[in-house]
N, C-alpha and C. Protein backbone atom coordinates (compact mmCIF):
# COMPACT_ATOMS: atom_id res chain seq x y z
N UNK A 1 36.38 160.08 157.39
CA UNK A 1 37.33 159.08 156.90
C UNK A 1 38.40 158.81 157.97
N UNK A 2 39.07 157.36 157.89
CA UNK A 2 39.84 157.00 159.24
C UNK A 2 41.16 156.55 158.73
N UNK A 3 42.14 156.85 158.68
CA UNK A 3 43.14 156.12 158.12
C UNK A 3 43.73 155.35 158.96
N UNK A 4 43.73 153.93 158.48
CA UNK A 4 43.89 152.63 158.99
C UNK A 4 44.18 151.66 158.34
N UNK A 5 44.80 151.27 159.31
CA UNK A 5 45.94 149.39 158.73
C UNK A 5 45.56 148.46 159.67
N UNK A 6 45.82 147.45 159.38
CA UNK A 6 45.44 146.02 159.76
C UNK A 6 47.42 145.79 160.26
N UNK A 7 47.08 145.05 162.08
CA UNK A 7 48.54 145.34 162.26
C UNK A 7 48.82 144.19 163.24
N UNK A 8 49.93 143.33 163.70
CA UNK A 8 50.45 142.73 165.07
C UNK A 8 51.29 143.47 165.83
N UNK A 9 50.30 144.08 167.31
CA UNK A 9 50.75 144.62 167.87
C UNK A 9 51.82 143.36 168.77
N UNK A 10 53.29 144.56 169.43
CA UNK A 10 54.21 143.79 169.87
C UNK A 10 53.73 143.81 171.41
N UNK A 11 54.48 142.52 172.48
CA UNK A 11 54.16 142.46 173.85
C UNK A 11 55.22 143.76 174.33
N UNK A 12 55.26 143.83 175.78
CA UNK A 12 55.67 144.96 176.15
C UNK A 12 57.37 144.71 176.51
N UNK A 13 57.45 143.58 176.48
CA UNK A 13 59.12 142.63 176.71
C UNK A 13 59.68 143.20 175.60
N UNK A 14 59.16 142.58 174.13
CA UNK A 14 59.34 142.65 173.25
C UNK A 14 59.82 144.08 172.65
N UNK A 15 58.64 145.27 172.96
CA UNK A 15 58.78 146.58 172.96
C UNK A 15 59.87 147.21 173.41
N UNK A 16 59.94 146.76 175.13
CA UNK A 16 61.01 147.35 175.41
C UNK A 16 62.59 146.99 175.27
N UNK A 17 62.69 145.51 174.65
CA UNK A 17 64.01 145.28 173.95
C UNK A 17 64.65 146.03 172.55
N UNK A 18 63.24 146.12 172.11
CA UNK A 18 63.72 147.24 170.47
C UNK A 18 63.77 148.89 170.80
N UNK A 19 63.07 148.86 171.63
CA UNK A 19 63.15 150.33 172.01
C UNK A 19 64.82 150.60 173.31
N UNK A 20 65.22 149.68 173.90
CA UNK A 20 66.47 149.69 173.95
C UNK A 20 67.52 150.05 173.51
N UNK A 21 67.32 149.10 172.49
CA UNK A 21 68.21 148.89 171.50
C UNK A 21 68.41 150.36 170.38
N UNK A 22 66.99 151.05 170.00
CA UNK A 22 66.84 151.93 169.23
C UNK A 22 67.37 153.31 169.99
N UNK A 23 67.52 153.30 171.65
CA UNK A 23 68.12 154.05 172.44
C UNK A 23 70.14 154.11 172.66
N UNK A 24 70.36 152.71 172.86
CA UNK A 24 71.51 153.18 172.55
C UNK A 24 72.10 153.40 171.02
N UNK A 25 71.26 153.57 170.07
CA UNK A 25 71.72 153.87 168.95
C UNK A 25 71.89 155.58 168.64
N UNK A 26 70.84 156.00 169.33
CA UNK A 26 70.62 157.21 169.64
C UNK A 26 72.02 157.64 170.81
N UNK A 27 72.12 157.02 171.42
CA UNK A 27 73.33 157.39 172.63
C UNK A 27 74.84 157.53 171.89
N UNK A 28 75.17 156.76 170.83
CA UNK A 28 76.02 156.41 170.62
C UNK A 28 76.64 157.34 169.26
N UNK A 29 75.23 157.59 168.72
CA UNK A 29 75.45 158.52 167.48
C UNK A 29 75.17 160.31 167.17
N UNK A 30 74.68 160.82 168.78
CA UNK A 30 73.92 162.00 169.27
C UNK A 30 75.28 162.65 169.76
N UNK A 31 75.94 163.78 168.99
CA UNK A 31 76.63 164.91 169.50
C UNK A 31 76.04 165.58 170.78
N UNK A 32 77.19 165.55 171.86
CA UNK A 32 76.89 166.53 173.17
C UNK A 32 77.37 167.87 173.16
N UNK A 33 78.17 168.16 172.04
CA UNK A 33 79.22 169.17 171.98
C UNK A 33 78.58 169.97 170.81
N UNK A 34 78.64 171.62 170.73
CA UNK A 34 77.88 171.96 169.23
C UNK A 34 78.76 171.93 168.37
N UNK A 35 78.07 171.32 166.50
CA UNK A 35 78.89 171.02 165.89
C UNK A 35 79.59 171.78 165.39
N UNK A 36 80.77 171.41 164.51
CA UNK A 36 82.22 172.18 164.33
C UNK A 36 82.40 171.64 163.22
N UNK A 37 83.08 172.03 162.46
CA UNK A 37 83.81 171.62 161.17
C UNK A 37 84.29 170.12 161.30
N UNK A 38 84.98 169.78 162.29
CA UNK A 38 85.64 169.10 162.14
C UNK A 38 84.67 167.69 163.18
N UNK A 39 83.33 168.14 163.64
CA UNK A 39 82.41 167.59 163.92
C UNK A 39 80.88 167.97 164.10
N UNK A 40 80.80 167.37 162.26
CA UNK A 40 79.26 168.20 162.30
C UNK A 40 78.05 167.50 162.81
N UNK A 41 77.05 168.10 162.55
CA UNK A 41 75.89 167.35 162.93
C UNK A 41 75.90 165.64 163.08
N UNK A 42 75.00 165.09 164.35
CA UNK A 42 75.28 163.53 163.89
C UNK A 42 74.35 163.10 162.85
N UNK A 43 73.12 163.68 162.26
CA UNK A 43 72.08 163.45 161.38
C UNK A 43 71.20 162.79 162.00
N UNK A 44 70.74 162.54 163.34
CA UNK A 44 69.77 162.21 163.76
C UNK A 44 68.55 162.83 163.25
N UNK A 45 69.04 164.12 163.12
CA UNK A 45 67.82 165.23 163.04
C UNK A 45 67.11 164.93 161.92
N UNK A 46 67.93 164.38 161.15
CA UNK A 46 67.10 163.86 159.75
C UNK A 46 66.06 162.50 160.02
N UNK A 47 66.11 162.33 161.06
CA UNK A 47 65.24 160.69 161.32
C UNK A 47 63.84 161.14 162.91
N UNK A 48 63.62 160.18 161.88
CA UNK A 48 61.77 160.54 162.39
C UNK A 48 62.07 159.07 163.31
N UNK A 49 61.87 159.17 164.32
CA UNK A 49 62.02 157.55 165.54
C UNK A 49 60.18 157.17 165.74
N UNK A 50 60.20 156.10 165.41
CA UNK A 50 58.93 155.88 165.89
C UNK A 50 58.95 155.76 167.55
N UNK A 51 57.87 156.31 167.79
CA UNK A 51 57.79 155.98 169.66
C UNK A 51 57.58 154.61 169.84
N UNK A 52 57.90 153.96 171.05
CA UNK A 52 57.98 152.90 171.58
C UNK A 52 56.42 152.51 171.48
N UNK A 53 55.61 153.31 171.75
CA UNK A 53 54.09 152.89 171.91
C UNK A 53 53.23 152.44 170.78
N UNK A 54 53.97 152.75 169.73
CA UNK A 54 53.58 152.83 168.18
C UNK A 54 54.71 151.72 167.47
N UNK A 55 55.38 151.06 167.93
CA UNK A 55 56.24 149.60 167.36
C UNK A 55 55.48 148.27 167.04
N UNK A 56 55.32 148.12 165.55
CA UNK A 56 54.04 147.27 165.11
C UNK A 56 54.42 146.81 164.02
N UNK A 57 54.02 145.68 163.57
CA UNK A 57 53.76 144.61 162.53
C UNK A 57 53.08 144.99 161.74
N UNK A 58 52.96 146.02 160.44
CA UNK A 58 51.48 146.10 159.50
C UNK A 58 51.84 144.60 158.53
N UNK A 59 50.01 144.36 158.70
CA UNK A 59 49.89 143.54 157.49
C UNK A 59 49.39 143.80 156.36
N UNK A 60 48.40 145.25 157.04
CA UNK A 60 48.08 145.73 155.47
C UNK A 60 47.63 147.10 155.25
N UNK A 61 48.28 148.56 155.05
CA UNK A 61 47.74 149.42 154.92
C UNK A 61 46.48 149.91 154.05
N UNK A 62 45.28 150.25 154.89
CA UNK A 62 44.27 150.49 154.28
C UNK A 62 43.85 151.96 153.42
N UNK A 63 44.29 152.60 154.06
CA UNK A 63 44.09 154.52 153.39
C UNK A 63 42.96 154.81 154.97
N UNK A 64 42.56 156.20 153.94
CA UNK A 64 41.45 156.66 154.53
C UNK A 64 39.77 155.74 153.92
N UNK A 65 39.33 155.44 155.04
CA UNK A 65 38.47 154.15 154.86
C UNK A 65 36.93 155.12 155.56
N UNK A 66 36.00 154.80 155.34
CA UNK A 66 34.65 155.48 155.75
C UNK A 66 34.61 154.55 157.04
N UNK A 67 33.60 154.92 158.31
CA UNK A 67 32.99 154.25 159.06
C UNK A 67 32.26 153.08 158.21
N UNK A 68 31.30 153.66 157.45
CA UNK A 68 30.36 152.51 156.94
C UNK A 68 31.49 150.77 156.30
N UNK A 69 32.15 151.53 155.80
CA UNK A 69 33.25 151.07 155.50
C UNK A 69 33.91 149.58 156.32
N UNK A 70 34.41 150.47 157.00
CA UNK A 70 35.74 149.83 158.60
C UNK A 70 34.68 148.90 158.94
N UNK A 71 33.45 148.56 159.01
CA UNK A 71 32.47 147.82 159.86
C UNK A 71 32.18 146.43 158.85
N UNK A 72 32.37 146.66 157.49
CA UNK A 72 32.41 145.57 156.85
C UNK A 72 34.23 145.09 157.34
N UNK A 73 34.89 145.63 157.26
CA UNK A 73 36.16 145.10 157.16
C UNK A 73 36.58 144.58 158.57
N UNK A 74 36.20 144.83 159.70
CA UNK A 74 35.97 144.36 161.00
C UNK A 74 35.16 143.17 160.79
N UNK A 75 33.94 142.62 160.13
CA UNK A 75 33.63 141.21 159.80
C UNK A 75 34.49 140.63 159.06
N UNK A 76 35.28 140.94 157.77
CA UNK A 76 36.20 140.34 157.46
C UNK A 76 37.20 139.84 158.33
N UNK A 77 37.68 140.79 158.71
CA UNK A 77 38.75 140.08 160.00
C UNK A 77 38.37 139.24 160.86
N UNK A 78 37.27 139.35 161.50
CA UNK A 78 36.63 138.78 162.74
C UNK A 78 37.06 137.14 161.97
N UNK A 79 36.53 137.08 160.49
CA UNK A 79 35.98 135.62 159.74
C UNK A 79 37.81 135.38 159.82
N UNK A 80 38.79 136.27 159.37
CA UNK A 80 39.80 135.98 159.27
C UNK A 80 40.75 135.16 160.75
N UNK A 81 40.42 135.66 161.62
CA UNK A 81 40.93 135.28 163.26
C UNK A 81 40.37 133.99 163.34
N UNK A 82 38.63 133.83 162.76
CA UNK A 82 38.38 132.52 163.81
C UNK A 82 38.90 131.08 163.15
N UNK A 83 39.22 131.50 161.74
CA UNK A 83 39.78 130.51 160.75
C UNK A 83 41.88 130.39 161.27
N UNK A 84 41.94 130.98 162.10
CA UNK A 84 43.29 131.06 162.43
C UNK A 84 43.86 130.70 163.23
N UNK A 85 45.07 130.06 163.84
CA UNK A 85 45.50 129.45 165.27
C UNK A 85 46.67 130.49 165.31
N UNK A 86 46.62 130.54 166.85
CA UNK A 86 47.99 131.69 167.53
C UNK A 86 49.08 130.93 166.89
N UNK A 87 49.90 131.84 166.66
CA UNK A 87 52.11 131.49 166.45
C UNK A 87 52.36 132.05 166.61
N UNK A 88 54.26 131.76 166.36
CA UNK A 88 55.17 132.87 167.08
C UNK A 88 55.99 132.93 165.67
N UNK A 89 56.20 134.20 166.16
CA UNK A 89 57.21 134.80 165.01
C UNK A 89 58.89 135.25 165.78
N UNK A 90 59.73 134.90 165.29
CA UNK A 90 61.01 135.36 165.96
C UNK A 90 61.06 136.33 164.84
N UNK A 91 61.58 137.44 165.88
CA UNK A 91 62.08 138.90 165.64
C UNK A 91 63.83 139.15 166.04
N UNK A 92 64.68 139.50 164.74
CA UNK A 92 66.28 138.78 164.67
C UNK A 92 66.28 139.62 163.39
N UNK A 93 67.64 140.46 163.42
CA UNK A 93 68.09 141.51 162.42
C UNK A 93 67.61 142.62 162.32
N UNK A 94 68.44 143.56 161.35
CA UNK A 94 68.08 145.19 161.36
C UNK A 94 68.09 145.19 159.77
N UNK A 95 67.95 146.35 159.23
CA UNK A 95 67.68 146.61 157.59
C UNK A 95 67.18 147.85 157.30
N UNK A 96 67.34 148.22 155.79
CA UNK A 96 66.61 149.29 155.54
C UNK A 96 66.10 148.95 154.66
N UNK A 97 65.15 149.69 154.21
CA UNK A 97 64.40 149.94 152.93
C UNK A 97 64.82 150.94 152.31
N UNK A 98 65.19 150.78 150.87
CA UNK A 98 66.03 149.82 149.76
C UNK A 98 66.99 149.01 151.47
N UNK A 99 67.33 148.37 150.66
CA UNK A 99 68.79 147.40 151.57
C UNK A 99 70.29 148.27 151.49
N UNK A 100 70.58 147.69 152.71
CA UNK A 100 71.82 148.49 152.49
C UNK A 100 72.85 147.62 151.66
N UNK A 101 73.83 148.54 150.98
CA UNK A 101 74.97 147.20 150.56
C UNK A 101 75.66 147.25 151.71
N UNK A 102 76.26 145.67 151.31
CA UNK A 102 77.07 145.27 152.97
C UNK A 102 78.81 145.68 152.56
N UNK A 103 78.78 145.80 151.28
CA UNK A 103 80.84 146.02 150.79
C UNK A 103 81.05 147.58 150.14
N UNK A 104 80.04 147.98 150.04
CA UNK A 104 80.43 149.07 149.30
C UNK A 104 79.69 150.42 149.83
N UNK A 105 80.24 152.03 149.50
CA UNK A 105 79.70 152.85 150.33
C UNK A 105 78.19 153.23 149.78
N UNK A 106 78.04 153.57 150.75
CA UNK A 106 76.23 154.31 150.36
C UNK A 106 76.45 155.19 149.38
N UNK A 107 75.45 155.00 148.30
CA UNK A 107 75.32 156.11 147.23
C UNK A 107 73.65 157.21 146.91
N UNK A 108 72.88 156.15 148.06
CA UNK A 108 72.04 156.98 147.86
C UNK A 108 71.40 156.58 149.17
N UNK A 109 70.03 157.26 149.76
CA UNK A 109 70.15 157.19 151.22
C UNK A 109 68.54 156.53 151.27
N UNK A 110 68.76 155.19 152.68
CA UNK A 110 67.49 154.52 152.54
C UNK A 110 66.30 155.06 153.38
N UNK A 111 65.01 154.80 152.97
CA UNK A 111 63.84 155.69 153.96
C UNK A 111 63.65 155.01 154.78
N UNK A 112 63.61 153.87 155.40
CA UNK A 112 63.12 153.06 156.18
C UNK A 112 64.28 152.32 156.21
N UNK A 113 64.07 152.90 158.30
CA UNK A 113 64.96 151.84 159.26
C UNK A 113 63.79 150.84 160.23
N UNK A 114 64.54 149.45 159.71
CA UNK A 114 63.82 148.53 160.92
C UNK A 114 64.14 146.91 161.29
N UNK A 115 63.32 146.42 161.91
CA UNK A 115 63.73 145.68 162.77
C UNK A 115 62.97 143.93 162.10
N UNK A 116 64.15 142.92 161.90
CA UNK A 116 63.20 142.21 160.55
C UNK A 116 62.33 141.50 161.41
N UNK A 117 61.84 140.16 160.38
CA UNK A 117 61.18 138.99 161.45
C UNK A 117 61.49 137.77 160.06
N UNK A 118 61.74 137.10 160.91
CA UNK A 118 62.10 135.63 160.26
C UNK A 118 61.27 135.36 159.38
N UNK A 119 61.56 134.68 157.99
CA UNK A 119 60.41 133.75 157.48
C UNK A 119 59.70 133.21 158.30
N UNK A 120 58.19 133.58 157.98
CA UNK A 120 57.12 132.64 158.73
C UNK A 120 55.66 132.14 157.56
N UNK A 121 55.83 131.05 157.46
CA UNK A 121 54.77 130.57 156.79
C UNK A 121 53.22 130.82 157.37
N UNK A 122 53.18 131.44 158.76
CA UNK A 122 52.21 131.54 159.11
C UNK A 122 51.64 133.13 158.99
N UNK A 123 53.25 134.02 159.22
CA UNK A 123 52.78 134.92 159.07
C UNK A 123 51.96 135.53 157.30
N UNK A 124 52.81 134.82 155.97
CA UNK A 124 52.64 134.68 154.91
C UNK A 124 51.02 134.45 154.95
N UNK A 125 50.47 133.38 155.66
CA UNK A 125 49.14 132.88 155.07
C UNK A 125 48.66 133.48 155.82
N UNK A 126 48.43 134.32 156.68
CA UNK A 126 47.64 135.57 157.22
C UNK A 126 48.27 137.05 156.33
N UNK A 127 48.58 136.97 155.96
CA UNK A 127 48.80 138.53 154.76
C UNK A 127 47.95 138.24 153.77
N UNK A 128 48.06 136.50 152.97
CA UNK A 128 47.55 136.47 152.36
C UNK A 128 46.01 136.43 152.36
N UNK A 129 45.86 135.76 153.60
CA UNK A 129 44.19 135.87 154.05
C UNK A 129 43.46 136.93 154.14
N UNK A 130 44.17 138.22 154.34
CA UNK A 130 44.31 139.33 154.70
C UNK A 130 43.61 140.15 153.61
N UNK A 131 44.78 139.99 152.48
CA UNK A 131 44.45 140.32 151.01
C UNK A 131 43.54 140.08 150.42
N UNK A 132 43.25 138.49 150.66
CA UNK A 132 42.26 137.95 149.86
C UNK A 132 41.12 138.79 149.96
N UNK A 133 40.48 138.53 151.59
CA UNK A 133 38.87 138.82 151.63
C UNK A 133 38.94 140.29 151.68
N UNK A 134 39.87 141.22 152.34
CA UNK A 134 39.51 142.45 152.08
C UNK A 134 39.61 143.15 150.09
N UNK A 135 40.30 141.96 149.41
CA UNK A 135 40.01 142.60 148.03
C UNK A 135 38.57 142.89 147.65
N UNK A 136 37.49 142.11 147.98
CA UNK A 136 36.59 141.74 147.48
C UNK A 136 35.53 143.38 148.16
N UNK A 137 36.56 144.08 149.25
CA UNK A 137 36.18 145.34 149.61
C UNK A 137 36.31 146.43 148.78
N UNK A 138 37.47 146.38 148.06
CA UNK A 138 37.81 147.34 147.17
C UNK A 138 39.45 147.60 147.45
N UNK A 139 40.22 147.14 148.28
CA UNK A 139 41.49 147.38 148.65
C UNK A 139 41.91 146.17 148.10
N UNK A 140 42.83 146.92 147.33
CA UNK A 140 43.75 145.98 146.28
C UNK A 140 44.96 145.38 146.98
N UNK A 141 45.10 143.85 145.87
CA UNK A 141 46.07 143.20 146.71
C UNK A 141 47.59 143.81 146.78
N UNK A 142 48.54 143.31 147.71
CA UNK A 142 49.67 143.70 147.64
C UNK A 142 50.85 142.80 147.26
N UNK A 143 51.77 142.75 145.98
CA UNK A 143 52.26 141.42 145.70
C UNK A 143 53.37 141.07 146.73
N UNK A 144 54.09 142.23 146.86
CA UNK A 144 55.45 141.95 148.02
C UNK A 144 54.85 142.41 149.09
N UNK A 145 55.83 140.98 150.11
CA UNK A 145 54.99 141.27 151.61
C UNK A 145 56.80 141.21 152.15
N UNK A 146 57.71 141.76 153.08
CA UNK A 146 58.79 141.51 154.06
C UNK A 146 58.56 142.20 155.31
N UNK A 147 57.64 141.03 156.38
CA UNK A 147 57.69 141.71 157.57
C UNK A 147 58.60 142.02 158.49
N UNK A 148 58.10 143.07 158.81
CA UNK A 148 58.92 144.10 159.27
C UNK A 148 58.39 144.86 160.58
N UNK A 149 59.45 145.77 161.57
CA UNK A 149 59.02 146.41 162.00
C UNK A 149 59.80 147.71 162.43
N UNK A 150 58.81 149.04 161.56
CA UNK A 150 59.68 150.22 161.48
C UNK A 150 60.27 150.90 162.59
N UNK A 151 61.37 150.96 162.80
CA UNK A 151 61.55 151.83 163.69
C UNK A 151 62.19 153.58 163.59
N UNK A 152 62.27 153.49 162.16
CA UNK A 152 62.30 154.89 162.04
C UNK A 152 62.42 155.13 160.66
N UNK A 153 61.96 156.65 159.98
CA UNK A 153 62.04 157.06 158.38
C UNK A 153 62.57 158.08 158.38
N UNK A 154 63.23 157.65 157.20
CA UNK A 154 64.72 158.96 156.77
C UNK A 154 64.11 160.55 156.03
N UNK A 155 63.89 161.41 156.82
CA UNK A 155 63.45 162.54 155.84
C UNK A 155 63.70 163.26 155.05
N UNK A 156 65.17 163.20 155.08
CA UNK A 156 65.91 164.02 154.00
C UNK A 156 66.97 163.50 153.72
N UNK A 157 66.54 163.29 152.21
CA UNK A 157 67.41 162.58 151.21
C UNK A 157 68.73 162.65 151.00
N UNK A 158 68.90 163.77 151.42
CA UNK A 158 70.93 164.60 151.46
C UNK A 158 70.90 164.49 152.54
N UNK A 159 70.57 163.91 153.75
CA UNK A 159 71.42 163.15 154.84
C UNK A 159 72.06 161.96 155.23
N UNK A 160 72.57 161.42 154.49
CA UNK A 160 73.14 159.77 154.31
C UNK A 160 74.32 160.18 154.60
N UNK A 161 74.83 160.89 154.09
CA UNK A 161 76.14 160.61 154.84
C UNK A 161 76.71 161.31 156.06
N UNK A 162 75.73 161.85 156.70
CA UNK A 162 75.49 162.37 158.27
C UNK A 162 75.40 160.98 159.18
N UNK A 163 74.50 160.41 158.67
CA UNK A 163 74.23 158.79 159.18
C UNK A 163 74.67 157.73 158.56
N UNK A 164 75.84 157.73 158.03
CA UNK A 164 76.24 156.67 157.55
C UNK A 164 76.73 155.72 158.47
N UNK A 165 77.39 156.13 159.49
CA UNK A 165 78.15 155.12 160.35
C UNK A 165 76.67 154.63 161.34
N UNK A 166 76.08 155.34 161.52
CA UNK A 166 74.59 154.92 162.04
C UNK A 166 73.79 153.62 161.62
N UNK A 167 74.27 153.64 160.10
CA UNK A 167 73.45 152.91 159.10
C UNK A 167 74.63 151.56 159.11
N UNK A 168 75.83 151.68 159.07
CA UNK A 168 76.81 150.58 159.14
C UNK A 168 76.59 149.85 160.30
N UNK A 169 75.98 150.70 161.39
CA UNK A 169 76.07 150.14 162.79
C UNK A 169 74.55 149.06 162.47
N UNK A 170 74.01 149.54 161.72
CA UNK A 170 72.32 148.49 161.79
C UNK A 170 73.36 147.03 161.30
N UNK A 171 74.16 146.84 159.95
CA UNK A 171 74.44 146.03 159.18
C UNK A 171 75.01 145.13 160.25
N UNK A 172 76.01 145.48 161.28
CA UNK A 172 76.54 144.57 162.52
C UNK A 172 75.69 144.05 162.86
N UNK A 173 74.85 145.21 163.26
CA UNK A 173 73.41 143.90 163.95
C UNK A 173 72.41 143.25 162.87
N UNK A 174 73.00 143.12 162.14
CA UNK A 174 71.71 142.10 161.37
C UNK A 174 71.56 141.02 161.29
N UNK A 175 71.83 140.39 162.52
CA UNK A 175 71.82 138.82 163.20
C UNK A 175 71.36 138.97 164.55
N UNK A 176 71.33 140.42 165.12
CA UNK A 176 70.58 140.32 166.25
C UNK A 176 69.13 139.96 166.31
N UNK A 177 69.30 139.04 167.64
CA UNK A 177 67.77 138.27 168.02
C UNK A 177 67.31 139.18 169.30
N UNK A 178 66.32 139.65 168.99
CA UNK A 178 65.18 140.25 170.16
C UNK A 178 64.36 139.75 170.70
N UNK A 179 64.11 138.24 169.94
CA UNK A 179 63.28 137.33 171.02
C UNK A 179 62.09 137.12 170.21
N UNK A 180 61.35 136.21 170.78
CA UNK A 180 59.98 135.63 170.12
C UNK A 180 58.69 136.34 170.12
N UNK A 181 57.81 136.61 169.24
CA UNK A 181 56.74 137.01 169.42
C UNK A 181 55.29 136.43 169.44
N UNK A 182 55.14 136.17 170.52
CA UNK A 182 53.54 135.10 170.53
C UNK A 182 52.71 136.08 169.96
N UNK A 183 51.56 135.72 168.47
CA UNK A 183 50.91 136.09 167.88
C UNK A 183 49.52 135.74 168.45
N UNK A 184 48.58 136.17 168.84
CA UNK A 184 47.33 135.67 169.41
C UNK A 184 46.13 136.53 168.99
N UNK A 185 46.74 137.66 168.18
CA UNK A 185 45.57 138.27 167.75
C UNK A 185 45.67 139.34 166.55
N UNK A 186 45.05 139.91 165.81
CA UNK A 186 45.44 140.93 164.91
C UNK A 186 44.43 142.12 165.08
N UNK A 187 45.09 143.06 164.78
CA UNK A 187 44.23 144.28 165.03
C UNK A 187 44.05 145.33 164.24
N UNK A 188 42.77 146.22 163.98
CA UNK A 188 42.75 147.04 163.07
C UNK A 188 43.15 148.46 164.28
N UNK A 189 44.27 149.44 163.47
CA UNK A 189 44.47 150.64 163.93
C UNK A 189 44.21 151.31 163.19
N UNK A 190 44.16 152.61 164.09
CA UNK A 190 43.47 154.30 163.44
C UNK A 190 45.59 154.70 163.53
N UNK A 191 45.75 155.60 162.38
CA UNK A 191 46.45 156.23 162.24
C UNK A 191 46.55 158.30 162.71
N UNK A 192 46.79 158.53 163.47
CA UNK A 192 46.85 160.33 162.72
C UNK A 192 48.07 160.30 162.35
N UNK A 193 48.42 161.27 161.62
CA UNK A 193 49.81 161.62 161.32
C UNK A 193 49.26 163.47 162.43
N UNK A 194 50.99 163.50 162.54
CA UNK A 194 51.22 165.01 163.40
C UNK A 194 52.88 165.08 162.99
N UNK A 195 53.01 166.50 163.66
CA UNK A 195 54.48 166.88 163.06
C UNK A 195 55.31 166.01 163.79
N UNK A 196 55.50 165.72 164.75
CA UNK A 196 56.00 164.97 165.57
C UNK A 196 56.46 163.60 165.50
N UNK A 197 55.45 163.08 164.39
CA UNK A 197 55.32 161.31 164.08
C UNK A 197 53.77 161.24 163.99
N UNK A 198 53.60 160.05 163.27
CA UNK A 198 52.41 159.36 163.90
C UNK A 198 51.97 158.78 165.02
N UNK A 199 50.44 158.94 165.23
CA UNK A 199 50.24 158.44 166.80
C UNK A 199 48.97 157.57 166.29
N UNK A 200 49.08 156.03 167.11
CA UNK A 200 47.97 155.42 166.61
C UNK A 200 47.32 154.71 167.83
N UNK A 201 45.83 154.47 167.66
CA UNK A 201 45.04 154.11 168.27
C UNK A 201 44.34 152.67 167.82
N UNK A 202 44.35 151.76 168.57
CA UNK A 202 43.47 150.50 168.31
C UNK A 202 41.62 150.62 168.43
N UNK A 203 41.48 150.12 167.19
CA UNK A 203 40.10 150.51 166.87
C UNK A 203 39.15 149.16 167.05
N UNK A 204 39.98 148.11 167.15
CA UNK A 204 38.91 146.76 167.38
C UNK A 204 40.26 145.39 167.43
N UNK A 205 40.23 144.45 167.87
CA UNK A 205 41.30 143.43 168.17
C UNK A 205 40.39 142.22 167.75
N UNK A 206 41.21 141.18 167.38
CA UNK A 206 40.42 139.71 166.60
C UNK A 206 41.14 138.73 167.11
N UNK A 207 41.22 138.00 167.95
CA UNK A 207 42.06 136.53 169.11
C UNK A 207 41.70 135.84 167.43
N UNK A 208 43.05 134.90 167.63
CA UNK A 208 42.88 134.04 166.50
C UNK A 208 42.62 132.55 167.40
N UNK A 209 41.77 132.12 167.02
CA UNK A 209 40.56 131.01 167.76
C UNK A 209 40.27 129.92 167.20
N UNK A 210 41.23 129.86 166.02
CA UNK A 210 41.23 128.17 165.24
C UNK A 210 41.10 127.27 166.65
N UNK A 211 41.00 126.02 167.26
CA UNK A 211 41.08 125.27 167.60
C UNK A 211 42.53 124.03 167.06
């Protein structure tokens, strides 16, 4: 069994502007000094960073899927790409999952930090295309879609207010623009999970080839 998602991988411009960005956040909120009463931990330690190499667009998490499997769903896609023309998606703002409030203090702490992407009608009708033909596999549809791209998950729930000013600092930037993303293809990835993070591997790529 392979655990795998259907994903838009980012260009390497692109990569290395969020991964920047996800660095001086780290610079800015990382104690040099050991902590003290009167300056404890910064709560990084509680956050899982995705690596730069692994910064991606899912459109649709699959599970653990069989070979026999993945090879029907690789024709699905293939049918899905050639019915499709390249776009761009602008990538602009930060967020969590739940949302943060913007006036009032944190009361409970969000799992997912990341990086948004604009309404795109194009990206919409490829989720939905997405959904459609792989239902007919056995992977059920998904009703809410807000693309996204993670750049890190909160592991422990009683650390919010270690990272709170961390988390205020995303809300400033949630008008930051990182720039455009030319879409030209979609791809199925292999997942492992390890203690470390996940590490993922591209298992087959689909050029979208509408004319």
């Amino acid at each position: 069994m392979i655990r795998s998602f259907v994903a838009i991988e980012l260009d390497e411009g692109l990569r290395r502007e969020i991964s920047s960005f996800v660095e001086d956040l780290k610079g800015r909120f990382t104690n040099t000094s050991p902590p003290t009463v009167t300056s404890p931990p910064s709560g990084l330690s509680c956050i899982k960073w995705v690596r730069p190499e692994g910064l991606h667009i899912t459109i649709k998490f699959l599970g653990e899927v069989s070979e026999d499997r993945l090879i029907a769903v690789k024709g699905r896609l293939q049918d899905i790409a050639t019915e499709m023309r390249p776009f761009s998606l602008r990538v602009k703002g930060t967020g969590t999952f739940p949302l943060l409030p913007l006036h009032r203090r944190l009361t409970s702490p969000p799992r997912v930090i990341w990086v948004a992407i604009e309404e795109s009608k194009e990206l919409i009708d490829l989720k939905r295309s997405v959904d459609e033909n792989l239902k007919g596999l056995g992977f059920p549809e998904e009703r809410e879609f807000t693309g996204h791209i993670t750049l890190a998950r909160i592991k422990d729930k009683n650390c919010y207010l270690r990272i709170e000013r961390l988390l205020h600092e995303l809300i400033k930037n949630k008008d930051r623009d990182f720039g455009i993303l030319q879409v030209k293809e979609i791809v199925l990835m292999k997942s492992e999970l390890a203690p470390d993070g996940a590490r993922y591997e591209r298992l087959a790529a689909f050029r979208l080839s509408k004319k």
